[in-house]
C-alpha atoms as a PDB file:
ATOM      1  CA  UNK A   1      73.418  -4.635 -77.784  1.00  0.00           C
ATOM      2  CA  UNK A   2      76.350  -6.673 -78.330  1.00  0.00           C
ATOM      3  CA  UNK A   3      76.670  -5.590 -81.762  1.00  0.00           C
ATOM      4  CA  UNK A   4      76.852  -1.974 -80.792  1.00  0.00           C
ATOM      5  CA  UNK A   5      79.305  -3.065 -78.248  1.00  0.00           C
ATOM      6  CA  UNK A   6      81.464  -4.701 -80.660  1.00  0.00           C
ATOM      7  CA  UNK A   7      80.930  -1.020 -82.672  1.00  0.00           C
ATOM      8  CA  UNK A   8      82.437   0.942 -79.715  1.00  0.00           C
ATOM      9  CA  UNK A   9      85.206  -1.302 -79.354  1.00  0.00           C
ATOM     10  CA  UNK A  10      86.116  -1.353 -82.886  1.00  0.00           C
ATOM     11  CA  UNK A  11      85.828   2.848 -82.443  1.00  0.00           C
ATOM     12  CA  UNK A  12      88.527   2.369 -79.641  1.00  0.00           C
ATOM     13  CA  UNK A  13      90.455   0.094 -81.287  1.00  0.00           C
ATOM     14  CA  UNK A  14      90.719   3.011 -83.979  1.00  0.00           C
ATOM     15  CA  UNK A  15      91.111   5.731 -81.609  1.00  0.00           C
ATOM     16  CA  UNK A  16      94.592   3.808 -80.564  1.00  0.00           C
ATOM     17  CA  UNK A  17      95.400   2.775 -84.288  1.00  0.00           C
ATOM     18  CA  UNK A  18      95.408   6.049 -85.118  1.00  0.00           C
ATOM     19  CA  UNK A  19      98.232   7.154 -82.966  1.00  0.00           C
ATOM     20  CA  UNK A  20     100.367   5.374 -85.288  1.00  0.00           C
ATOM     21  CA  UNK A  21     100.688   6.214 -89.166  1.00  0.00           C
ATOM     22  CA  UNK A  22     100.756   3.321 -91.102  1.00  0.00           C
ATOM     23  CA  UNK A  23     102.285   2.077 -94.098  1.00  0.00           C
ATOM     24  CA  UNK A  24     101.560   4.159 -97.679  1.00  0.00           C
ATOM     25  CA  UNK A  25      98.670   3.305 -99.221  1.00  0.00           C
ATOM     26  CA  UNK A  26      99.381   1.143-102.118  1.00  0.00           C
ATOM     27  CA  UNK A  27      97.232   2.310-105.469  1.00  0.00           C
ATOM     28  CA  UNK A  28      95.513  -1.172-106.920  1.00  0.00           C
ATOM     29  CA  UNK A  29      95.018  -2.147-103.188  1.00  0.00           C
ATOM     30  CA  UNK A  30      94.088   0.211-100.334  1.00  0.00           C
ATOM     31  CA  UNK A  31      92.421   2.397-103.190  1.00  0.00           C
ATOM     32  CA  UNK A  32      91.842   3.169-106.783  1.00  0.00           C
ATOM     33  CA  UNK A  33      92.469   6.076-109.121  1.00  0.00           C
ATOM     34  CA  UNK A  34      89.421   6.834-111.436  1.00  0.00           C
ATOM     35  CA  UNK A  35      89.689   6.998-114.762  1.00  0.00           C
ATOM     36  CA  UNK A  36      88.045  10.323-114.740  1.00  0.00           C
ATOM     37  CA  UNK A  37      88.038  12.843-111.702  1.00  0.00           C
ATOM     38  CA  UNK A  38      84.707  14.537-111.301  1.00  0.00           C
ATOM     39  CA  UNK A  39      83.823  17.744-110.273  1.00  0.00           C
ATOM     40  CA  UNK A  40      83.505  18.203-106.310  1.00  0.00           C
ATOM     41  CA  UNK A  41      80.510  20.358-104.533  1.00  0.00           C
ATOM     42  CA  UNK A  42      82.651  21.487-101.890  1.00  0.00           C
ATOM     43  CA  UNK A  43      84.882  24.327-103.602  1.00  0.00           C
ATOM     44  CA  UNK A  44      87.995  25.069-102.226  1.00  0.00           C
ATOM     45  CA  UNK A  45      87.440  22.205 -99.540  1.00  0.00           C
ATOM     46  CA  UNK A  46      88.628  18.898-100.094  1.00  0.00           C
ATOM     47  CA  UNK A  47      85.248  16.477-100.499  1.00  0.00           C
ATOM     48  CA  UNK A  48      85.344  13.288 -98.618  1.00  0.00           C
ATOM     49  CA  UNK A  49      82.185  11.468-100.019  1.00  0.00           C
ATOM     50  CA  UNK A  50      80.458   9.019 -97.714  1.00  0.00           C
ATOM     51  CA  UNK A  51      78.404   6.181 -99.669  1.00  0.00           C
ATOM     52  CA  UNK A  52      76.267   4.493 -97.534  1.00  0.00           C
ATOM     53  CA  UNK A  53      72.733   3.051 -97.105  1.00  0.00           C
ATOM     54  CA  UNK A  54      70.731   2.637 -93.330  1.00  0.00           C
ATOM     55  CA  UNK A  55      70.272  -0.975 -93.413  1.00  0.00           C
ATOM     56  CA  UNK A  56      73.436  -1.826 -94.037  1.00  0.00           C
ATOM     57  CA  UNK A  57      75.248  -4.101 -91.401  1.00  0.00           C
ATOM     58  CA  UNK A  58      78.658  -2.820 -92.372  1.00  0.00           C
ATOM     59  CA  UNK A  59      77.621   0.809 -92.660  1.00  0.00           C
ATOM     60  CA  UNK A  60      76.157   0.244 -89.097  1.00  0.00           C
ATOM     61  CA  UNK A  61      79.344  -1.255 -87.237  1.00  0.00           C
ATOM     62  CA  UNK A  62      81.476   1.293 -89.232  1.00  0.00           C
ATOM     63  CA  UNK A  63      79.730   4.673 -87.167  1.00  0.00           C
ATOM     64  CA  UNK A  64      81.231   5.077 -84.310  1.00  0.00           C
ATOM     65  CA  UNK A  65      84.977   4.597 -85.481  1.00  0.00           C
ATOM     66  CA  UNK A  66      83.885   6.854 -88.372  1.00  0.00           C
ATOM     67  CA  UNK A  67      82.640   9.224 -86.084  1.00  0.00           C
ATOM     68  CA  UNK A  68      85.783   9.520 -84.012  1.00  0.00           C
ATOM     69  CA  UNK A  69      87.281  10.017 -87.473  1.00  0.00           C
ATOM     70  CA  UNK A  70      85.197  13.248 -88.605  1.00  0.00           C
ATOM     71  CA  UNK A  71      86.410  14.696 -85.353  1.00  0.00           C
ATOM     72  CA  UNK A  72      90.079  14.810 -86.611  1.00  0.00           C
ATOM     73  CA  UNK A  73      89.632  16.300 -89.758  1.00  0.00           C
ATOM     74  CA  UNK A  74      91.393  19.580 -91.072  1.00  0.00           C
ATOM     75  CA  UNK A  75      89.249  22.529 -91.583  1.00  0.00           C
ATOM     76  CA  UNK A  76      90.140  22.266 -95.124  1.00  0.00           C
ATOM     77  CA  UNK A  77      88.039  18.930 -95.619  1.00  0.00           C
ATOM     78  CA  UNK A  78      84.310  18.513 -95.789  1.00  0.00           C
ATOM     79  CA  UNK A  79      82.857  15.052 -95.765  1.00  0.00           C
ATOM     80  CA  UNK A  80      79.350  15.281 -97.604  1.00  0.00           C
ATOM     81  CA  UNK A  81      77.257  11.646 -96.752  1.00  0.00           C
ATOM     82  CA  UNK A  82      75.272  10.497-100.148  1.00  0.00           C
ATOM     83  CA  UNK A  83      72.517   7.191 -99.165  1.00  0.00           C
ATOM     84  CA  UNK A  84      73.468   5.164-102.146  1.00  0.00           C
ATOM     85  CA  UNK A  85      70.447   3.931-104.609  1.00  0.00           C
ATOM     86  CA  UNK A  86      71.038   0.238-106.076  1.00  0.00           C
ATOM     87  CA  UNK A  87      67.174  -0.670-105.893  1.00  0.00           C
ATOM     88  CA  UNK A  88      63.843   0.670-105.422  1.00  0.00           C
ATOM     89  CA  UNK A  89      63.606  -0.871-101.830  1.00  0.00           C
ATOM     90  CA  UNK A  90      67.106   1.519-100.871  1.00  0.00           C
ATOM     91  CA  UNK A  91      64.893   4.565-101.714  1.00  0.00           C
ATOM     92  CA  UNK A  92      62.996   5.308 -98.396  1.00  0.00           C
ATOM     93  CA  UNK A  93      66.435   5.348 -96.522  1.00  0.00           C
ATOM     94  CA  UNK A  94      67.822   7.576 -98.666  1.00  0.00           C
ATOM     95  CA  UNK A  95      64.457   9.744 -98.776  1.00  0.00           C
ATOM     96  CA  UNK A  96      64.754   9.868 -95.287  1.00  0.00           C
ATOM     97  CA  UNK A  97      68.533  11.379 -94.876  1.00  0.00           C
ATOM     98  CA  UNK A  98      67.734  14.197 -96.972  1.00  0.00           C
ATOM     99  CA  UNK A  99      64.884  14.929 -95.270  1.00  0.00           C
ATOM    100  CA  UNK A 100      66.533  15.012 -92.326  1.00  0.00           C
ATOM    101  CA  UNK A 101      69.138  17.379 -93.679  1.00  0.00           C
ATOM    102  CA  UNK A 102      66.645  19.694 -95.087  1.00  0.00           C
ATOM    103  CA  UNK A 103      64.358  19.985 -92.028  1.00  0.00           C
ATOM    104  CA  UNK A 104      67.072  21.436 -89.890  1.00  0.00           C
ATOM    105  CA  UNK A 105      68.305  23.607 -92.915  1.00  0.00           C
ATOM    106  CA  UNK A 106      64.543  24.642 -93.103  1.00  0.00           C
ATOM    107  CA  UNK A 107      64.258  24.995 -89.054  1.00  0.00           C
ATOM    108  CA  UNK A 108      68.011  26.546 -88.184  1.00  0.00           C
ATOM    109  CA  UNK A 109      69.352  28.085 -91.775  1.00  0.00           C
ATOM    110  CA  UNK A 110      72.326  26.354 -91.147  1.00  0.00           C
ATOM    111  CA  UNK A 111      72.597  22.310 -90.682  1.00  0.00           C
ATOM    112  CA  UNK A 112      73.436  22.054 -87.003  1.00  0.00           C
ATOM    113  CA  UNK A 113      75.913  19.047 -86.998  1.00  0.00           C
ATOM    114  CA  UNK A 114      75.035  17.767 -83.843  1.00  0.00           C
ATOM    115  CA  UNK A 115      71.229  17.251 -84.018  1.00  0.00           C
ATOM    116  CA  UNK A 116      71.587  16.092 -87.251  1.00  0.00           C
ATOM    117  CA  UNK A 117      74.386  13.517 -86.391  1.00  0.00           C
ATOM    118  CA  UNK A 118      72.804  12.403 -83.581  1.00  0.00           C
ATOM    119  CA  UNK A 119      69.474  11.515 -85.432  1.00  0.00           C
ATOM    120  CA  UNK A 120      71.422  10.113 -88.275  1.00  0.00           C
ATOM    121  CA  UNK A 121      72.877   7.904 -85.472  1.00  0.00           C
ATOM    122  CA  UNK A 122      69.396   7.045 -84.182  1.00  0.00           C
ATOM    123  CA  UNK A 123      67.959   5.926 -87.799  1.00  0.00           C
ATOM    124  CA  UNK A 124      70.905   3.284 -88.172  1.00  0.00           C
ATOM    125  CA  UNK A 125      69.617   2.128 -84.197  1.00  0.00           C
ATOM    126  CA  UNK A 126      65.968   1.829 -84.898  1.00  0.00           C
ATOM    127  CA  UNK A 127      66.921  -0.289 -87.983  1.00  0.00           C
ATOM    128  CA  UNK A 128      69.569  -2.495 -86.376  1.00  0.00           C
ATOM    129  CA  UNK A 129      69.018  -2.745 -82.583  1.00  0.00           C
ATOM    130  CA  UNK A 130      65.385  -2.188 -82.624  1.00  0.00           C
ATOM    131  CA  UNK A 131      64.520  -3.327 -85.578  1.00  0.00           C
ATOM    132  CA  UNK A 132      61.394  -0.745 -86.234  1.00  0.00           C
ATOM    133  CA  UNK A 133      60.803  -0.477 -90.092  1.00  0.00           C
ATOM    134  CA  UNK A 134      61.579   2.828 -90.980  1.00  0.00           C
ATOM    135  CA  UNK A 135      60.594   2.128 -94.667  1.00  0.00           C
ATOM    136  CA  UNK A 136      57.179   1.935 -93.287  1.00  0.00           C
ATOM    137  CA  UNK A 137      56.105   6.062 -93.596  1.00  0.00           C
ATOM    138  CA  UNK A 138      53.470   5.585 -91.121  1.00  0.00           C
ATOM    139  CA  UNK A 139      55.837   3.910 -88.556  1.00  0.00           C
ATOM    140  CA  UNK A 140      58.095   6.559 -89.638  1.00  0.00           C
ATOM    141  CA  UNK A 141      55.812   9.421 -89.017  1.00  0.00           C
ATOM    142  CA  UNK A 142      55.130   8.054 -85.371  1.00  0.00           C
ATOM    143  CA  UNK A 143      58.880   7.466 -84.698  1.00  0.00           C
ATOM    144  CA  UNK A 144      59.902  10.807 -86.239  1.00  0.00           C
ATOM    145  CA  UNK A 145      57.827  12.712 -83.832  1.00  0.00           C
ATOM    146  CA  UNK A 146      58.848  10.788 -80.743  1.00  0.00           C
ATOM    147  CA  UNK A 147      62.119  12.424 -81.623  1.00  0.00           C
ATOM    148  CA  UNK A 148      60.809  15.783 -81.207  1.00  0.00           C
ATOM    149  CA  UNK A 149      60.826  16.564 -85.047  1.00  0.00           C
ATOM    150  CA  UNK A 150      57.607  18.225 -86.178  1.00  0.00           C
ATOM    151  CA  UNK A 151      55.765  15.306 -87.914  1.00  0.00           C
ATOM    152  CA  UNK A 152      53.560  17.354 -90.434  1.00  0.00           C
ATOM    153  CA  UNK A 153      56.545  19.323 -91.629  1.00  0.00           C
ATOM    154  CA  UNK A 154      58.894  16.438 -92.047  1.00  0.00           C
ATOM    155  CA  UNK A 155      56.135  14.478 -94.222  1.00  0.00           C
ATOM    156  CA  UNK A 156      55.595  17.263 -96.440  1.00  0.00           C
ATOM    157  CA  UNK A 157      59.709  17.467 -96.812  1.00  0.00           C
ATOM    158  CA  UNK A 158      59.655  14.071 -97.406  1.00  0.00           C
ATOM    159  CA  UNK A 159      56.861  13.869-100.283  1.00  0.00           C
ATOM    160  CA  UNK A 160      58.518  17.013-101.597  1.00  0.00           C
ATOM    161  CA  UNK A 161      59.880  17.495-105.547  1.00  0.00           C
ATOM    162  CA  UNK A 162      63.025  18.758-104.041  1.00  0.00           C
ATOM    163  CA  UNK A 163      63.430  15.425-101.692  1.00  0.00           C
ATOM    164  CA  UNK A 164      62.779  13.429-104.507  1.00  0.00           C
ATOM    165  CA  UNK A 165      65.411  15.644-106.561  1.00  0.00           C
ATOM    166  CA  UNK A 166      68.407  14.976-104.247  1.00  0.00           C
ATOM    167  CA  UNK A 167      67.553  11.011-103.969  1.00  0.00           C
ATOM    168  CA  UNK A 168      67.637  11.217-107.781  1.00  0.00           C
ATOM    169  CA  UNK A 169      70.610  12.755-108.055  1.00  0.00           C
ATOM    170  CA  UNK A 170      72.120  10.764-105.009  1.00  0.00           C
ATOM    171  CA  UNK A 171      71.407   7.605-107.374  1.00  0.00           C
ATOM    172  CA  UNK A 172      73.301   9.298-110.233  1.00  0.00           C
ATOM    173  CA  UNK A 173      76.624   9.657-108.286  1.00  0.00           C
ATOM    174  CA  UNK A 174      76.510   5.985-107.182  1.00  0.00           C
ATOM    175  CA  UNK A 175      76.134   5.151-110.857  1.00  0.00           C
ATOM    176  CA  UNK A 176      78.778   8.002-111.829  1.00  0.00           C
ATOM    177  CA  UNK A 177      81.324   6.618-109.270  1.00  0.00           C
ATOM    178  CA  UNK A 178      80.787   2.847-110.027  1.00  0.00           C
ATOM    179  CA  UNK A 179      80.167   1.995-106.414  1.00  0.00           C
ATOM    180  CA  UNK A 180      79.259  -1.671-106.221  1.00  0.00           C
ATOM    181  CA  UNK A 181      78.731  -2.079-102.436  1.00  0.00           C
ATOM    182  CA  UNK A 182      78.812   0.303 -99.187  1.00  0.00           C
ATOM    183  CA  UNK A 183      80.213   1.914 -96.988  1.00  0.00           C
ATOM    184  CA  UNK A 184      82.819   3.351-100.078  1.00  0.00           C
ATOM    185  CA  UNK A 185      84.518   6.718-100.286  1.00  0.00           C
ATOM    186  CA  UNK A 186      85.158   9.084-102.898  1.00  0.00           C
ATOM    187  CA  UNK A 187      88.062  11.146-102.246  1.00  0.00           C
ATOM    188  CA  UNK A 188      87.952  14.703-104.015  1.00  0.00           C
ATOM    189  CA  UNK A 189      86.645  12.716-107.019  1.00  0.00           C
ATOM    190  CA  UNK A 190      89.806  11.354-107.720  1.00  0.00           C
ATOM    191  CA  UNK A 191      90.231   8.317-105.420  1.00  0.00           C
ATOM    192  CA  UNK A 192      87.826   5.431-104.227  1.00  0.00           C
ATOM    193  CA  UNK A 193      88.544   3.353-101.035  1.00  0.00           C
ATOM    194  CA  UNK A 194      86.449   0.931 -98.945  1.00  0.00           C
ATOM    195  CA  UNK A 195      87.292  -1.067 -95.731  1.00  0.00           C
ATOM    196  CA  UNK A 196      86.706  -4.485 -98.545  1.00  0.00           C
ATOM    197  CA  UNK A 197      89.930  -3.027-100.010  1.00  0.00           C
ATOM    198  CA  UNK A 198      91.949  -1.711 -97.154  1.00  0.00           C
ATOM    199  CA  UNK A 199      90.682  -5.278 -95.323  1.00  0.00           C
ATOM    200  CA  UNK A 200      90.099  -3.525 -91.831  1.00  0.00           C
ATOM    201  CA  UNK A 201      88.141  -0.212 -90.383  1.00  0.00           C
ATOM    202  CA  UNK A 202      91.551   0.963 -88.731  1.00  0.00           C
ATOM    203  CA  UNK A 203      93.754   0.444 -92.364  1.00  0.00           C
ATOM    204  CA  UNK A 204      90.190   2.294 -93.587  1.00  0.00           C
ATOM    205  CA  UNK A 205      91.089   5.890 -92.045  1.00  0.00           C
ATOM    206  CA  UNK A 206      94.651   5.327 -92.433  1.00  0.00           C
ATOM    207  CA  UNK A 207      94.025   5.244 -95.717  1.00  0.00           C
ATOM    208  CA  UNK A 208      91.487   8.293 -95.868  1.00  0.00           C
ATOM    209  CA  UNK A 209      94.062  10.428 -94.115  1.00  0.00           C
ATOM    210  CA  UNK A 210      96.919   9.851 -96.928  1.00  0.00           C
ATOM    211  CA  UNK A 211      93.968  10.411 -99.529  1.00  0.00           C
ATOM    212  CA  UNK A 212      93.258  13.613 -97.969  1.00  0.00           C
ATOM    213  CA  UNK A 213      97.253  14.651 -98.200  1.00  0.00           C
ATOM    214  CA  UNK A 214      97.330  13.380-101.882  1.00  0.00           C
ATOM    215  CA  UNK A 215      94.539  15.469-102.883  1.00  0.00           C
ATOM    216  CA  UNK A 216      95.790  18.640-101.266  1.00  0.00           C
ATOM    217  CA  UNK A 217      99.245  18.322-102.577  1.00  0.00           C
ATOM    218  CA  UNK A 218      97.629  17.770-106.055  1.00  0.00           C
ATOM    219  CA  UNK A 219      95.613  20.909-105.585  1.00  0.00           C
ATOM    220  CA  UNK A 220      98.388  22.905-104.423  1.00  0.00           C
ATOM    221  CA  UNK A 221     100.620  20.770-107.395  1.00  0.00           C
ATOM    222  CA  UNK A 222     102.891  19.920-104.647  1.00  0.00           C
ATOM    223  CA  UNK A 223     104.202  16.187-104.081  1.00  0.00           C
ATOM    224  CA  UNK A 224     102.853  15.456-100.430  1.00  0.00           C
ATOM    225  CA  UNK A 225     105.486  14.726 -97.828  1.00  0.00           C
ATOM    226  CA  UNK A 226     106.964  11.178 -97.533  1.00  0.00           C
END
């Protein structure tokens, strides 16, 4: 518990950080440019990629301030979360994520944030405060249903060609955006940023929000405001 209370304070540290805007991002430093912009999923939305994988410690402590973050975003930005791949043994988290996405898809046509949020938030707490072994499909099965998700449905999502498909191609954009560690952001596949670069969780968002300016002055071939 007193690692999820150092997570809440960390959010409120951020919540009071981000009253203030902070200095300009410096390119080489607080992010990098990639050599070659990819192509975003999110159309005329600015795409705010999320790297991250369940049993990371970082990724963990990170929630809750990036959670207060999501809630200040401009309609015109859509952050899309992608459970990086570096080994076989990162696979069932990231099998699990899109499972969850594409149950509530399957049960509500649209992704209800909330629920889906909130048991995103839950996976990250059975791993870290609990420490139940999600890998584990039976212990995942039992856990699963405890959380009121139909057990028999989510299996057969999770064993599923299309499940498989989106870890798969999940993998690829790791690969495709050189991410060596996690949590990382891709910023409307032009920039990358990470709290190792920015050096704090605060500096982190700062940082995300001046992204988010750069790419929509680049899309509207403006120069963003100084």
């Amino acid at each position: 518990m007193f690692t999820r209370a150092l997570s809440f304070f960390a959010a409120a540290v951020f919540s009071l950080s981000a009253l203030a805007a902070g200095p300009e991002a410096f390119e080489g430093h607080d992010y990098t440019r990639l050599k070659q912009a990819q192509p975003v999923a999110t159309g005329k939305k600015i795409e705010v990629l999320e790297f991250f994988w369940y049993r990371c410690p970082h990724c963990f402590q990170l929630e809750p301030g990036l959670n207060t973050w999501l809630k200040t975003l401009p309609r015109d930005v859509q952050v899309r979360r992608v459970p990086a791949v570096f080994r076989d043994d990162w696979v069932p988290g990231a099998k699990l994520y899109y499972t969850m996405e594409q149950y509530y898809m399957l049960e509500h046509t649209l992704v209800p944030t909330n629920r889906l949020d909130s048991l995103h938030r839950k996976v990250f707490d059975a791993y870290h405060l609990e420490n139940i072994n999600l890998n584990d499909p039976v212990v995942l099965g039992g856990w699963i249903a405890q959380q009121g998700v139909d057990r028999k449905q989510f299996e057969e999502i999770y064993n599923s060609f299309s499940t498989q498909s989106k870890v798969t191609q999940g993998a690829r954009l790791t690969t495709t955006y050189a991410i060596t560690g996690v949590p990382a952001f891709i910023i409307d596949g032009k920039y990358a940023t990470s709290m190792s670069m920015t050096g704090s969780e605060a500096r982190l968002f700062e940082v995300l929000d001046q992204l988010v300016v750069k790419a929509r002055a680049e899309r509207s071939g403006k120069k963003p405001a100084k």
